[in-house]
Each structure stands twice: as structure tokens, then as C-alpha cells.
C-alpha atoms as a PDB file:
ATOM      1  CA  UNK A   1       5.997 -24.759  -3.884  1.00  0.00           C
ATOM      2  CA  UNK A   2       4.029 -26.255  -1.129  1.00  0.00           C
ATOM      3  CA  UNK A   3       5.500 -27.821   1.685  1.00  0.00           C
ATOM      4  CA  UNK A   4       4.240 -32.054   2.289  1.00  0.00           C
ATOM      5  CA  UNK A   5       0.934 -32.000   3.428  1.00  0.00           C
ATOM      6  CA  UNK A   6       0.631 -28.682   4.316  1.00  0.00           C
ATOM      7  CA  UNK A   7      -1.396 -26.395   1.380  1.00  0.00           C
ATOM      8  CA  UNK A   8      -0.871 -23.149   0.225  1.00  0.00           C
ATOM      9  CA  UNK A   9      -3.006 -20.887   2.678  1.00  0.00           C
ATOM     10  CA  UNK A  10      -2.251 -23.117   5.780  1.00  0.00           C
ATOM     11  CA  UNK A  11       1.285 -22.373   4.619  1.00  0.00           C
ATOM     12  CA  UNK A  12       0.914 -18.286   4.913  1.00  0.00           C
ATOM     13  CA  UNK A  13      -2.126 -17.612   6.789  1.00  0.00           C
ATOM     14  CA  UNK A  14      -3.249 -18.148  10.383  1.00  0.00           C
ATOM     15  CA  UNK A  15      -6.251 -20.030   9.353  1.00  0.00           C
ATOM     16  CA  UNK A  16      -6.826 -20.348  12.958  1.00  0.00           C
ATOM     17  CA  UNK A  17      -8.158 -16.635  12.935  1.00  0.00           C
ATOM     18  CA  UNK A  18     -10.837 -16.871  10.450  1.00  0.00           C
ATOM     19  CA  UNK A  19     -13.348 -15.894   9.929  1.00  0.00           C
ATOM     20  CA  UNK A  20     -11.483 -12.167   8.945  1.00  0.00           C
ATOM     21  CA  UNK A  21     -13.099  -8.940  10.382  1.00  0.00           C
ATOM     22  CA  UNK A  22     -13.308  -7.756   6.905  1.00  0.00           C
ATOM     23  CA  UNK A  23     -16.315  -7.087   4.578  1.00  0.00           C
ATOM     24  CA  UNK A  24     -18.047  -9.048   1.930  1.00  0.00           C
ATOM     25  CA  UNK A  25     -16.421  -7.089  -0.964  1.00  0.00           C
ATOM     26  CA  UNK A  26     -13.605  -5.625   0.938  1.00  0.00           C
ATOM     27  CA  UNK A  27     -10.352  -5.921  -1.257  1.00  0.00           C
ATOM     28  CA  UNK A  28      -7.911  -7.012   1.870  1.00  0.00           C
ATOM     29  CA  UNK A  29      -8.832 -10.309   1.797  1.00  0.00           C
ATOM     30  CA  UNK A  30      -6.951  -9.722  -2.644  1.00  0.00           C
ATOM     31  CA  UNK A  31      -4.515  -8.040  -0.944  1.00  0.00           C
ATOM     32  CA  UNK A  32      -3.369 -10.766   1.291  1.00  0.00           C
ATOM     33  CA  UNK A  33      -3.583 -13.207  -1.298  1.00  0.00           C
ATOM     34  CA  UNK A  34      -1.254 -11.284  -3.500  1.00  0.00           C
ATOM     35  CA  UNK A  35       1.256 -10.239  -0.907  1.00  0.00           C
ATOM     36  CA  UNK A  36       1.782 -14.253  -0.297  1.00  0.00           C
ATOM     37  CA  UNK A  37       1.674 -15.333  -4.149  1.00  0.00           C
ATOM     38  CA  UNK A  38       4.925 -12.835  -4.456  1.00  0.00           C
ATOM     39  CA  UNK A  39       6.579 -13.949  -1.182  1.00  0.00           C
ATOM     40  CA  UNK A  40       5.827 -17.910  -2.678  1.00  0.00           C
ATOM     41  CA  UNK A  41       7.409 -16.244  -6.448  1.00  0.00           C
ATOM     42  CA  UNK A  42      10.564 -15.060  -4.724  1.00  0.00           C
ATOM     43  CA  UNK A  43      11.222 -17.726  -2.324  1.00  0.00           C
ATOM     44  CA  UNK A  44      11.314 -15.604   0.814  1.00  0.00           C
ATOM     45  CA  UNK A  45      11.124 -17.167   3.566  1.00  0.00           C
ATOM     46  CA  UNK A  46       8.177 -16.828   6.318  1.00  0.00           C
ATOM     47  CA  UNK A  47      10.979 -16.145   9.335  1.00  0.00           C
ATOM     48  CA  UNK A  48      12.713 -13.426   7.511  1.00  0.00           C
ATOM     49  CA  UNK A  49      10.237 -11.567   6.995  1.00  0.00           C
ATOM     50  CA  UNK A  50       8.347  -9.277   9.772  1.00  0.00           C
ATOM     51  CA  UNK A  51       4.896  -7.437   9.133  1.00  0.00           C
ATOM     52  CA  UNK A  52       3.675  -4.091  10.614  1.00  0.00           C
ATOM     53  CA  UNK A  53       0.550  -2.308  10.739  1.00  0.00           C
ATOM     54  CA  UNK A  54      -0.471   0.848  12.285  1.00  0.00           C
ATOM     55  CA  UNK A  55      -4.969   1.062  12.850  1.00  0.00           C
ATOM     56  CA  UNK A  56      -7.534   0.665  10.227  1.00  0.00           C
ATOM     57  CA  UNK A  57      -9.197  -2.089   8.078  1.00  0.00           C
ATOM     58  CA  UNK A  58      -5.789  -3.110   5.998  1.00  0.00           C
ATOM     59  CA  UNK A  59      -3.302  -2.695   9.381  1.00  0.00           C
ATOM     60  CA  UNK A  60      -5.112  -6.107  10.821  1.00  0.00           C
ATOM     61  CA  UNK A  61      -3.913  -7.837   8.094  1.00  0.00           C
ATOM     62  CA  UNK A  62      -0.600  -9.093   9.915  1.00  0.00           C
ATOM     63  CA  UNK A  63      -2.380 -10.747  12.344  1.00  0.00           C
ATOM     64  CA  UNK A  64      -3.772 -13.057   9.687  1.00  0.00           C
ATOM     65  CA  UNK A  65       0.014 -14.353   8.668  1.00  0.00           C
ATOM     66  CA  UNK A  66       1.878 -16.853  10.143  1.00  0.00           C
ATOM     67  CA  UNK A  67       4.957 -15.040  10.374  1.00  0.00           C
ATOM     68  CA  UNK A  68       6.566 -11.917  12.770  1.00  0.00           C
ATOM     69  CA  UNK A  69       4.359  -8.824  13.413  1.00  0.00           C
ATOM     70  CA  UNK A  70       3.517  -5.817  14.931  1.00  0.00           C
ATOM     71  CA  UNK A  71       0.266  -3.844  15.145  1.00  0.00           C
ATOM     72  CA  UNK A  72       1.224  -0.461  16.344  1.00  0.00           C
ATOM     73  CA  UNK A  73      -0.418   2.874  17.159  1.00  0.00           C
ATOM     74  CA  UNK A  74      -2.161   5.030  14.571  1.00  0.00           C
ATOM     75  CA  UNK A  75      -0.037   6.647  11.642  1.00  0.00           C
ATOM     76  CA  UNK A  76       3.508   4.715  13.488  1.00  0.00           C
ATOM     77  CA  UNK A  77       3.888   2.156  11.569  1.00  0.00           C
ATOM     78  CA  UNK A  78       6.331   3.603   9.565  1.00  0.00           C
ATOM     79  CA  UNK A  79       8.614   4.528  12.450  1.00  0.00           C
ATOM     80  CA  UNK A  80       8.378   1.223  14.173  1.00  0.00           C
ATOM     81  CA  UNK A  81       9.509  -0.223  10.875  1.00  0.00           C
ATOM     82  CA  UNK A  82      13.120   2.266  10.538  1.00  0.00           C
ATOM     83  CA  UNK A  83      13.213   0.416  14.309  1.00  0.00           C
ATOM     84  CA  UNK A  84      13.426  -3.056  13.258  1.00  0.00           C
ATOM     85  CA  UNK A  85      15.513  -2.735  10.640  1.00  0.00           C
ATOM     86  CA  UNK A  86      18.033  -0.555  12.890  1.00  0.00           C
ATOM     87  CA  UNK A  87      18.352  -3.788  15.069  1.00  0.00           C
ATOM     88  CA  UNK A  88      18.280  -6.404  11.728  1.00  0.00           C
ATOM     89  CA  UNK A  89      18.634  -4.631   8.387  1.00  0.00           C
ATOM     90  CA  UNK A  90      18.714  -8.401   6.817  1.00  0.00           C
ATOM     91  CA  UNK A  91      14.919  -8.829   7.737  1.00  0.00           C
ATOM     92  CA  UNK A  92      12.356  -8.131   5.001  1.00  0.00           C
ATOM     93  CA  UNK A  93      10.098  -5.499   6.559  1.00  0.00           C
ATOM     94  CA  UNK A  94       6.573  -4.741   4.786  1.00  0.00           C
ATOM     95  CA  UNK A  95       4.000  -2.527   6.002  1.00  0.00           C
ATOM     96  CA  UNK A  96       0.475  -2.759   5.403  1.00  0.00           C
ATOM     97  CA  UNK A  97      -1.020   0.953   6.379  1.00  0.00           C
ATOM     98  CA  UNK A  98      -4.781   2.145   5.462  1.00  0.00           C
ATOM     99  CA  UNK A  99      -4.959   5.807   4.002  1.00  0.00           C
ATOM    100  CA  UNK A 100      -5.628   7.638   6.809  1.00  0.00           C
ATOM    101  CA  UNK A 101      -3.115   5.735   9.034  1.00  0.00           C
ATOM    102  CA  UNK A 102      -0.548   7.032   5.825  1.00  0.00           C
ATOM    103  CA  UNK A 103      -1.244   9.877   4.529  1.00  0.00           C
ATOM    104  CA  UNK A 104      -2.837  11.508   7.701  1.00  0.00           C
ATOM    105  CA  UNK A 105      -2.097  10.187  10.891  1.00  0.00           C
ATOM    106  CA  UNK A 106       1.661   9.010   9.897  1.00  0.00           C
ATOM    107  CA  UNK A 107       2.066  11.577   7.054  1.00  0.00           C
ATOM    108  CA  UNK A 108       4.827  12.710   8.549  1.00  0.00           C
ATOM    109  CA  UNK A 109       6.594   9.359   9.170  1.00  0.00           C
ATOM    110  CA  UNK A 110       5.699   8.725   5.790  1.00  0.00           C
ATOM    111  CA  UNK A 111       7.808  11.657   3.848  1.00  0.00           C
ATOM    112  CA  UNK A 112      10.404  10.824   6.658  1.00  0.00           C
ATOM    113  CA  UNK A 113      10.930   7.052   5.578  1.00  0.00           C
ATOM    114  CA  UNK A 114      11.249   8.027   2.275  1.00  0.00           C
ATOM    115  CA  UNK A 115      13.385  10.557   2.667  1.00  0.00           C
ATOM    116  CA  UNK A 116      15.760   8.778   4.297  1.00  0.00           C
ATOM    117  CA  UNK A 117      15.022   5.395   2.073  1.00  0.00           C
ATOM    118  CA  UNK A 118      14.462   3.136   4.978  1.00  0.00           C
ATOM    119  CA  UNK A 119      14.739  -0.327   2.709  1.00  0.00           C
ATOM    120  CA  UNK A 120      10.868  -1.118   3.295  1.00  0.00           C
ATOM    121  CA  UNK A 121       8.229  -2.271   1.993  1.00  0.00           C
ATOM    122  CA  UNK A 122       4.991   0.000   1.815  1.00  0.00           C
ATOM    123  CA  UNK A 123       1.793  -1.378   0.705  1.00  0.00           C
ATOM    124  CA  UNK A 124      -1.196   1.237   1.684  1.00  0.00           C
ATOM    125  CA  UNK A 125      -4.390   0.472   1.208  1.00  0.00           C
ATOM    126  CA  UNK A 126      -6.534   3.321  -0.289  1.00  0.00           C
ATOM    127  CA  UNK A 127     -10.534   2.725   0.372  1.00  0.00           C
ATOM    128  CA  UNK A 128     -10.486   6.709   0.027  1.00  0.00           C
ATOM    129  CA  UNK A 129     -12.168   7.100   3.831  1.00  0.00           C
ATOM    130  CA  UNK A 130     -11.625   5.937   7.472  1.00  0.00           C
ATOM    131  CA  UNK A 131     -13.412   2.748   6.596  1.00  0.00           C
ATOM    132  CA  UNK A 132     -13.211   1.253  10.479  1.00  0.00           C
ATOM    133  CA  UNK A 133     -13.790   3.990  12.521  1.00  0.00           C
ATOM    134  CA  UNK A 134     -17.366   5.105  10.573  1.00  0.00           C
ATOM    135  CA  UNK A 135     -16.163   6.235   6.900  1.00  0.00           C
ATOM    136  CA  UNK A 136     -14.678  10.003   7.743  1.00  0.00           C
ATOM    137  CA  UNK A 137     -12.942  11.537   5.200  1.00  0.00           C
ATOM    138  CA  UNK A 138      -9.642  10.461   4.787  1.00  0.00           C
ATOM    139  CA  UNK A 139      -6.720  12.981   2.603  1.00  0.00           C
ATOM    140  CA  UNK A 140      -7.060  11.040  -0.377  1.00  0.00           C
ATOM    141  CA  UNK A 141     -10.970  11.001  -0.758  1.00  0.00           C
ATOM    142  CA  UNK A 142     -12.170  12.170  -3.647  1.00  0.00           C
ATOM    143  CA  UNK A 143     -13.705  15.759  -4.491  1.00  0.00           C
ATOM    144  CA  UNK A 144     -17.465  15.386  -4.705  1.00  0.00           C
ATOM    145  CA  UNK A 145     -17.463  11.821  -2.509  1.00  0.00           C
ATOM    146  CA  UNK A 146     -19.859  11.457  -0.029  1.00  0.00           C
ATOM    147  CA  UNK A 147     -18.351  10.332   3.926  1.00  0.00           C
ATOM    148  CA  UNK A 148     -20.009  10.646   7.120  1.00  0.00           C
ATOM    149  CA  UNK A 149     -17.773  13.585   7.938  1.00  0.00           C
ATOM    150  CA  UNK A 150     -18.483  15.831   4.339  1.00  0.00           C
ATOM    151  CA  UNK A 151     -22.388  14.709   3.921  1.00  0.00           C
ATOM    152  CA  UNK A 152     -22.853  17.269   1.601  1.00  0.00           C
ATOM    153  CA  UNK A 153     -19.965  16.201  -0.317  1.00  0.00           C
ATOM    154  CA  UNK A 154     -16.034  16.496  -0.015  1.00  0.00           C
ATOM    155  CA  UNK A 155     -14.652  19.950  -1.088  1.00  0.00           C
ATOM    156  CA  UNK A 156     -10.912  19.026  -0.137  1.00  0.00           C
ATOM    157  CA  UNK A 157      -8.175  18.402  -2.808  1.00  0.00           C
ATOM    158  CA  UNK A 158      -6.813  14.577  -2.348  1.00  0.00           C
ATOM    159  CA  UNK A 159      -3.288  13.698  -1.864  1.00  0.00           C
ATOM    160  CA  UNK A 160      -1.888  12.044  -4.655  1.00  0.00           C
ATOM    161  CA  UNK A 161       0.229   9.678  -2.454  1.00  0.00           C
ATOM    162  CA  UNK A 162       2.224   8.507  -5.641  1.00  0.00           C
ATOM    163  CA  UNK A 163       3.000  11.956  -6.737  1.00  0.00           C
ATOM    164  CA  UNK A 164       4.171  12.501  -2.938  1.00  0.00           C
ATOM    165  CA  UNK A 165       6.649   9.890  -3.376  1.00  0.00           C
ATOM    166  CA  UNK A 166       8.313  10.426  -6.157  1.00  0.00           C
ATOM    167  CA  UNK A 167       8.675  14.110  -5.163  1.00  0.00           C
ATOM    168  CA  UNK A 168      10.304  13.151  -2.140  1.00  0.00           C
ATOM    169  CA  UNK A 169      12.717  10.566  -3.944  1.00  0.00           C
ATOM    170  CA  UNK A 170      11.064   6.863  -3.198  1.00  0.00           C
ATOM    171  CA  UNK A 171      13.135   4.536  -5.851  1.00  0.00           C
ATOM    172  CA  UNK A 172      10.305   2.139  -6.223  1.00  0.00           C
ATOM    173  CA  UNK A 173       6.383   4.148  -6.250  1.00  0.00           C
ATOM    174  CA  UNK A 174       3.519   2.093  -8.243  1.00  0.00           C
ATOM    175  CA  UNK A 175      -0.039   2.069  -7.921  1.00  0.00           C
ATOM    176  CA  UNK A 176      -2.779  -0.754  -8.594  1.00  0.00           C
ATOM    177  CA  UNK A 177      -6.068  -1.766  -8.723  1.00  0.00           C
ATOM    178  CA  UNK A 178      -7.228  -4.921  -6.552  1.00  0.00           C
ATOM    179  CA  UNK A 179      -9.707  -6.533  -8.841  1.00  0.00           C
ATOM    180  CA  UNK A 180      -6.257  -6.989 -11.230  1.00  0.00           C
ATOM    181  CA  UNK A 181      -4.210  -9.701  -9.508  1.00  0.00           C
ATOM    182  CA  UNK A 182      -1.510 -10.263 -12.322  1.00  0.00           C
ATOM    183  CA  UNK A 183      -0.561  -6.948 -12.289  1.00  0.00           C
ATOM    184  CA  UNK A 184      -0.730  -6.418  -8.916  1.00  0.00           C
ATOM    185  CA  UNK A 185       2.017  -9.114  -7.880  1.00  0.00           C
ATOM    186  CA  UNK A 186       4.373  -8.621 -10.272  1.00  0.00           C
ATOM    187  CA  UNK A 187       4.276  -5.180  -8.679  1.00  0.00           C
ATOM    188  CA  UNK A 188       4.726  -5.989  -5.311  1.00  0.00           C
ATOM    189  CA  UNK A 189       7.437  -8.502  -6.538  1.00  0.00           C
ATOM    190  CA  UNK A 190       9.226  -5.606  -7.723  1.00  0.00           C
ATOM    191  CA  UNK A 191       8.529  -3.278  -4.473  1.00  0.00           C
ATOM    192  CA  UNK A 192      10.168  -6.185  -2.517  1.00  0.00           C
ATOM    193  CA  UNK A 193      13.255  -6.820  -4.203  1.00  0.00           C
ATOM    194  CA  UNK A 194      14.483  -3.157  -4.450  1.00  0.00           C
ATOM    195  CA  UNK A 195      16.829  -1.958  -2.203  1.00  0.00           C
ATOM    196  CA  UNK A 196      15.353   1.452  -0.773  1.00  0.00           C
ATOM    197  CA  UNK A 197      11.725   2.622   0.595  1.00  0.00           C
ATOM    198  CA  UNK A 198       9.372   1.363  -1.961  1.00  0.00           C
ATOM    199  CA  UNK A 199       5.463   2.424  -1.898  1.00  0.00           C
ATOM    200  CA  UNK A 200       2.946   0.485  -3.561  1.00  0.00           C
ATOM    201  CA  UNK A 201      -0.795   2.265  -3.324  1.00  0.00           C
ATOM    202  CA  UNK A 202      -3.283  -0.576  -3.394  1.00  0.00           C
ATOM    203  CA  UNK A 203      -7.002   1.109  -4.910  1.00  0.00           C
ATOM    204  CA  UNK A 204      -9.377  -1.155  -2.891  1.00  0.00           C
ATOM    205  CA  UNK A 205     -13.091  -1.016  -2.183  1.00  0.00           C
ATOM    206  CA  UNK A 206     -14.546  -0.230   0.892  1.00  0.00           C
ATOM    207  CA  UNK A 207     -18.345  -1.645  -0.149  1.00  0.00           C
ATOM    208  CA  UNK A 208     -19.981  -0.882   3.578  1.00  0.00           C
ATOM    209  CA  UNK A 209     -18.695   2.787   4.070  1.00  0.00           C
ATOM    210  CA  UNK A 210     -17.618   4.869   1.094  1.00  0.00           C
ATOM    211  CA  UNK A 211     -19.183   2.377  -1.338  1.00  0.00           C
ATOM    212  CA  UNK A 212     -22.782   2.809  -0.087  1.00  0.00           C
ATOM    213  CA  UNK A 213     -22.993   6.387   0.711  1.00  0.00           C
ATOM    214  CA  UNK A 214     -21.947   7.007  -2.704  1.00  0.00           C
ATOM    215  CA  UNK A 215     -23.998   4.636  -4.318  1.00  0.00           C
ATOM    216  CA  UNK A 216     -21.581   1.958  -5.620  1.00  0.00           C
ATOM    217  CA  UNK A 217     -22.690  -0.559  -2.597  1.00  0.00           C
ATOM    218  CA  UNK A 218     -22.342  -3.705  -4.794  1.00  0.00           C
ATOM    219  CA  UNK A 219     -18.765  -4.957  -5.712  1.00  0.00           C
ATOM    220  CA  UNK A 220     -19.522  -5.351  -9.055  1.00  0.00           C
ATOM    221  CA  UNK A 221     -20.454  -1.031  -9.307  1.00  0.00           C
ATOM    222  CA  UNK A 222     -17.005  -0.744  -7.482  1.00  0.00           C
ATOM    223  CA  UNK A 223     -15.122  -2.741  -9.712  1.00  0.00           C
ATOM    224  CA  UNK A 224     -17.362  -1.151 -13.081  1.00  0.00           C
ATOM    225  CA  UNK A 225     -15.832   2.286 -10.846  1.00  0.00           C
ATOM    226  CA  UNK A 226     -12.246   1.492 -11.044  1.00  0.00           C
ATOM    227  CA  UNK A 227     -12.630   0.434 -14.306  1.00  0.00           C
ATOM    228  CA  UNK A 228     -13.876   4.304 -15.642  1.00  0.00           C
ATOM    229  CA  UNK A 229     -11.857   6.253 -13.219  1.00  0.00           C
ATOM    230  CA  UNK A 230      -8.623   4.909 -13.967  1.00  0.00           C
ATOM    231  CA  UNK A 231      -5.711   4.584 -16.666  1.00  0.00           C
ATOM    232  CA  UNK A 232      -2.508   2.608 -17.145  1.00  0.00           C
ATOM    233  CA  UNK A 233       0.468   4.569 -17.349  1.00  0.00           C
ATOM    234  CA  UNK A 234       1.315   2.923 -20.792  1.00  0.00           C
ATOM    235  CA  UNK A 235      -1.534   4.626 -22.231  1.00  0.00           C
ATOM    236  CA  UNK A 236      -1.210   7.738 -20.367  1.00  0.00           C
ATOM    237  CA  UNK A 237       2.003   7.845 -22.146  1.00  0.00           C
ATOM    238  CA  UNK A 238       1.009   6.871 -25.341  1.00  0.00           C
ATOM    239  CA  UNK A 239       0.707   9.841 -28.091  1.00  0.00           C
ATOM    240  CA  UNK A 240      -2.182  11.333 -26.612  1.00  0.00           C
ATOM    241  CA  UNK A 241      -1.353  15.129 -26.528  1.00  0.00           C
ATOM    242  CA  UNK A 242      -0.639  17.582 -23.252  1.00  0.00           C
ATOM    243  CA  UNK A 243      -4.010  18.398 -23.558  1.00  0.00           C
ATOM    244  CA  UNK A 244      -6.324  15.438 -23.892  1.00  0.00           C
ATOM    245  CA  UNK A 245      -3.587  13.788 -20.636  1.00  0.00           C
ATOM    246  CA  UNK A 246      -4.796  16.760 -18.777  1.00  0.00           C
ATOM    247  CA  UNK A 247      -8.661  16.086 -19.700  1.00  0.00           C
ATOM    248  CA  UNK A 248      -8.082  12.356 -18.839  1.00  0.00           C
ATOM    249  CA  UNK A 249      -7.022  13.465 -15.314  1.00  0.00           C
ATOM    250  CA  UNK A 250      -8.661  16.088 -14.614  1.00  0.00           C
ATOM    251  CA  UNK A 251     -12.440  16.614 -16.355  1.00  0.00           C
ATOM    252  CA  UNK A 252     -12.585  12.800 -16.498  1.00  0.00           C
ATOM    253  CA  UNK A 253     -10.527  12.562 -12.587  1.00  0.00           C
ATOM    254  CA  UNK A 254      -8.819   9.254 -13.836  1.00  0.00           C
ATOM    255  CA  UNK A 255      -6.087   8.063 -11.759  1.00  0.00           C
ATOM    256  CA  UNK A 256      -2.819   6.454 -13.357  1.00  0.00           C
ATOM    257  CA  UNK A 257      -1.947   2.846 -12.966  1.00  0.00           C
ATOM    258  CA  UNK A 258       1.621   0.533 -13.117  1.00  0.00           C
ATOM    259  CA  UNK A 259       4.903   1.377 -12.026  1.00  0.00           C
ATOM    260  CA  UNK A 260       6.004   5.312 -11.582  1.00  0.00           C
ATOM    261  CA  UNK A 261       9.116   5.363 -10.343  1.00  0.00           C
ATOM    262  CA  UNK A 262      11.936   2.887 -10.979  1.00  0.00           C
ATOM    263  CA  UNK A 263      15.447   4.145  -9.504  1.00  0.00           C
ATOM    264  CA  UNK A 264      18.992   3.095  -7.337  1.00  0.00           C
ATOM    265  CA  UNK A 265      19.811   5.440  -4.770  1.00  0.00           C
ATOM    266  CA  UNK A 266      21.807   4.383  -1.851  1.00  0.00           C
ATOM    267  CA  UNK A 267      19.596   2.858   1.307  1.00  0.00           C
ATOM    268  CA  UNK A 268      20.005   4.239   4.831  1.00  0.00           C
ATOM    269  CA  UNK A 269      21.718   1.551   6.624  1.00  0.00           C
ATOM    270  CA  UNK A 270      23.489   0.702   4.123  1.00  0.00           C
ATOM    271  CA  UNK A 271      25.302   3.671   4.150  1.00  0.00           C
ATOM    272  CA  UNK A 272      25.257   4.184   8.031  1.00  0.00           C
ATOM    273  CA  UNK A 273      26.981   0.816   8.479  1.00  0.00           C
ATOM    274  CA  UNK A 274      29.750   2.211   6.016  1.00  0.00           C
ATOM    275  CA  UNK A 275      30.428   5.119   8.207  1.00  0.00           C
ATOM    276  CA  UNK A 276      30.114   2.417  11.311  1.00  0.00           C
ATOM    277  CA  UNK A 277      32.938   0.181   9.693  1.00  0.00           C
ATOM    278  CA  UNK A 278      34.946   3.526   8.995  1.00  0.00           C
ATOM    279  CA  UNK A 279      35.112   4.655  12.342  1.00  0.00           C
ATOM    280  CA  UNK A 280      35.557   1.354  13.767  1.00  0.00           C
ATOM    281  CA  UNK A 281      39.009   1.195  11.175  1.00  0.00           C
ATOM    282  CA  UNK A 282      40.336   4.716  12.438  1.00  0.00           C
END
């Protein structure tokens, strides 16, 4: 509910700093909106939660929200996270990380935090390039894109960061589409209340970068884009056979949609406190 007098974006955002450094079309500004619409759903509170970012387009989006944050160094953001909730495991601790600050850059500190099932929050942001530093390829760029680093088109094999995740053990791993906002915060409604590292892939445009050098510079081609190149996992898992799922993926390169993973595994700190208390009993 809103507070007396006070609306719903003066509530969450730090209207102060608008206008945003983000593009016409960009899908941060959706992002944003939705993160707050499930903190409003589940009554969390502004000063327990804290916000970090690492460096890209989606990692200034913590300095936009009235609330605890910190914008660290590329691909870190991650590891600064495990640090705050070393010192206060009560906080809620989301991250908001870019592609190439994830899956590149902070890769590592990525396979790490799930690993270990830090209780965070993950919400990257997939515009499938470097979208602030000039549009390089990024690990999860398509095959065939165009980016100012494979002009001749991208040969590479993309990370499938979901894929990643549930390989490594994540309990919670979804992905989403931006331009689907019911979907997309009952997701991250469910990434916040489990216990455990939970990732949430965001796929959002990036109109001035990847968007125009492969010819889907309007919002509405982007959109039209998703739309075609991607599938919900309830119909994925419909009775469609082994082989037309393979053609869907692969000849057709849709990517799957909703809620992966789903589990209860025991959280780091929770478990390192037991051992703490144990000793402390000896």
C-alpha cells in the first residue's frame, strides 16, 4: 500500500535522479518497476533490503532506489554480496548484474555463489552484448548476431546461464521476458522468498547497440523478436516429441521461458552459524 501522501514511485525510487541514463526502449526502466511491485507484494521493507551492482547498463539501477546499495567493480558483485550477508544474513540482498558483468567478468563469482548457495537474490540482465561500453560481444550473444566486436557476425556458442545454474545446484533458476510484467513478478516474488542463491535471467532489449546493428532498432521489432525466439516451459513440456523440442531449440534457436528449477537445499550461513553455535557449546 502507499504510505500518506507519498505515491508509489516516490516511495521506491530516487526520483531525485531522473532523468535515468537509460535508452528509449531499454527494458531496465520494466525491470525496476517489477523488482518494486514484488518488494510492495511481499511487504519487505525498504531498510532491509540492500542492492548491489557490479558495471554495465542494468548495475546503475541501485542508484535509482531509495534504499542501501553498492555499485562495485566489474564482474564483483557477486562477491561483495556473500560479504554483506557474512556481516547480516537477515538483510535481503539482490543483485542486479548485466551479462557480461555475470557470465564473463564475474563468471567465476557466479558458479561460486551458487555453489555455495549464498541466500541471494540474482536478477541479470541479458541485452546479449556489452551494451555501455560500445555493444562487444558478450558470452551469451547469439550465433549469427551482429556486435561491434564480431562485425561479420558472432561464431561463438552462448552460455545458457539457466542451464549453468541448475548444473551447478541453484534451488531457484527462472528466466523471463521484459515486455511480460505478470509473469515476470510473480517470478521474482518467488526468487526472493527462497532460502538459497536464486537466479532470475531477465531477456531485455538493448534498442541502441545490439538492436540496431542487427536490424531490430525499433522496440516494437524487439518485442515482435522475443516473441518468435522464445517458448514457455509449459509448452516445451507439453507432448511435443524429443525431436520436434530439439527443432524448437535448435533449427528454430528458441529460448525457454518460466521457472526451471524449484528446490530446498540447505543455505550457507545457515549452516555455518550451526557449526558456530556448536563450537561455541563444546
Amino acid at each position: 500500500m502507499e504510505e500518506k501522501g507519498v505515491s508509489f514511485l516516490e516511495k521506491y525510487a530516487r526520483t531525485e535522479m531522473w532523468p535515468t541514463i537509460f535508452c528509449p526502449g531499454c527494458g531496465n526502466g520494466i525491470i525496476l518497476s517489477n523488482t518494486f511491485r514484488a518488494l510492495e507484494d511481499l511487504h519487505i521493507e525498504l531498510d532491509d533490503v540492500v542492492f548491489v551492482s557490479g558495471i554495465g547498463c542494468s548495475s546503475r539501477l541501485p542508484g535509482y532506489i531509495h534504499a542501501d546499495g553498492l555499485h562495485t567493480t566489474h564482474g564483483r558483485a557477486i562477491a561483495f554480496a556473500t560479504g554483506i550477508k557474512a556481516v547480516n544474513s537477515d538483510l535481503q540482498v539482490i543483485v542486479f548484474t548485466g551479462d557480461g558483468d555475470c557470465a564473463g567478468i564475474g563468471g567465476n563469482h557466479f558458479m561460486h555463489g551458487a555453489r555455495r548457495n549464498i541466500d541471494l537474490t540474482v536478477i541479470m540482465v541479458n541485452n546479449f552484448n556489452y551494451g555501455m561500453t560500445g555493444g562487444q560481444s558478450a558470452p551469451t550473444t547469439p550465433r549469427g548476431s551482429i556486435t561491434a566486436t564480431t562485425p561479420y557476425s558472432n561464431i561463438e556458442h552462448p552460455f545458457d546461464m539457466c542451464d549453468l545454474a541448475i548444473s551447478i545446484g541453484a534451488p531457484f533458476v527462472a528466466r523471463c521476458v521484459a515486455s511480460k510484467p505478470k509473469e515476470t513478478i510473480a517470478i521474482i516474488k518467488r526468487g526472493m522468498q527462497k532460502k538459497g542463491f536464486s537466479f532470475i535471467e531477465f531477456l531485455s532489449p538493448c534498442v541502441t547497440n545490439y538492436g540496431r546493428r542487427n536490424k531490430l532498432g525499433s522496440i516494437k521489432k524487439l518485442w515482435d523478436w522475443y516473441d518468435e525466439h522464445t517458448i514457455s516451459i509449459e509448452q516445451y513440456n507439453s507432448d511435443l516429441s524429443k525431436a520436434d523440442k530439439e527443432q524448437i531449440l535448435q533449427n528454430n534457436g528458441k529460448m525457454k521461458l518460466g521457472v526451471f528449477q524449484d528446490i530446498d537445499k540447505p543455505e550457507f550461513f545457515e549452516e555455518y552459524t550451526k557449526i558456530l553455535q556448536q563450537l561455541q557449546n563444546e
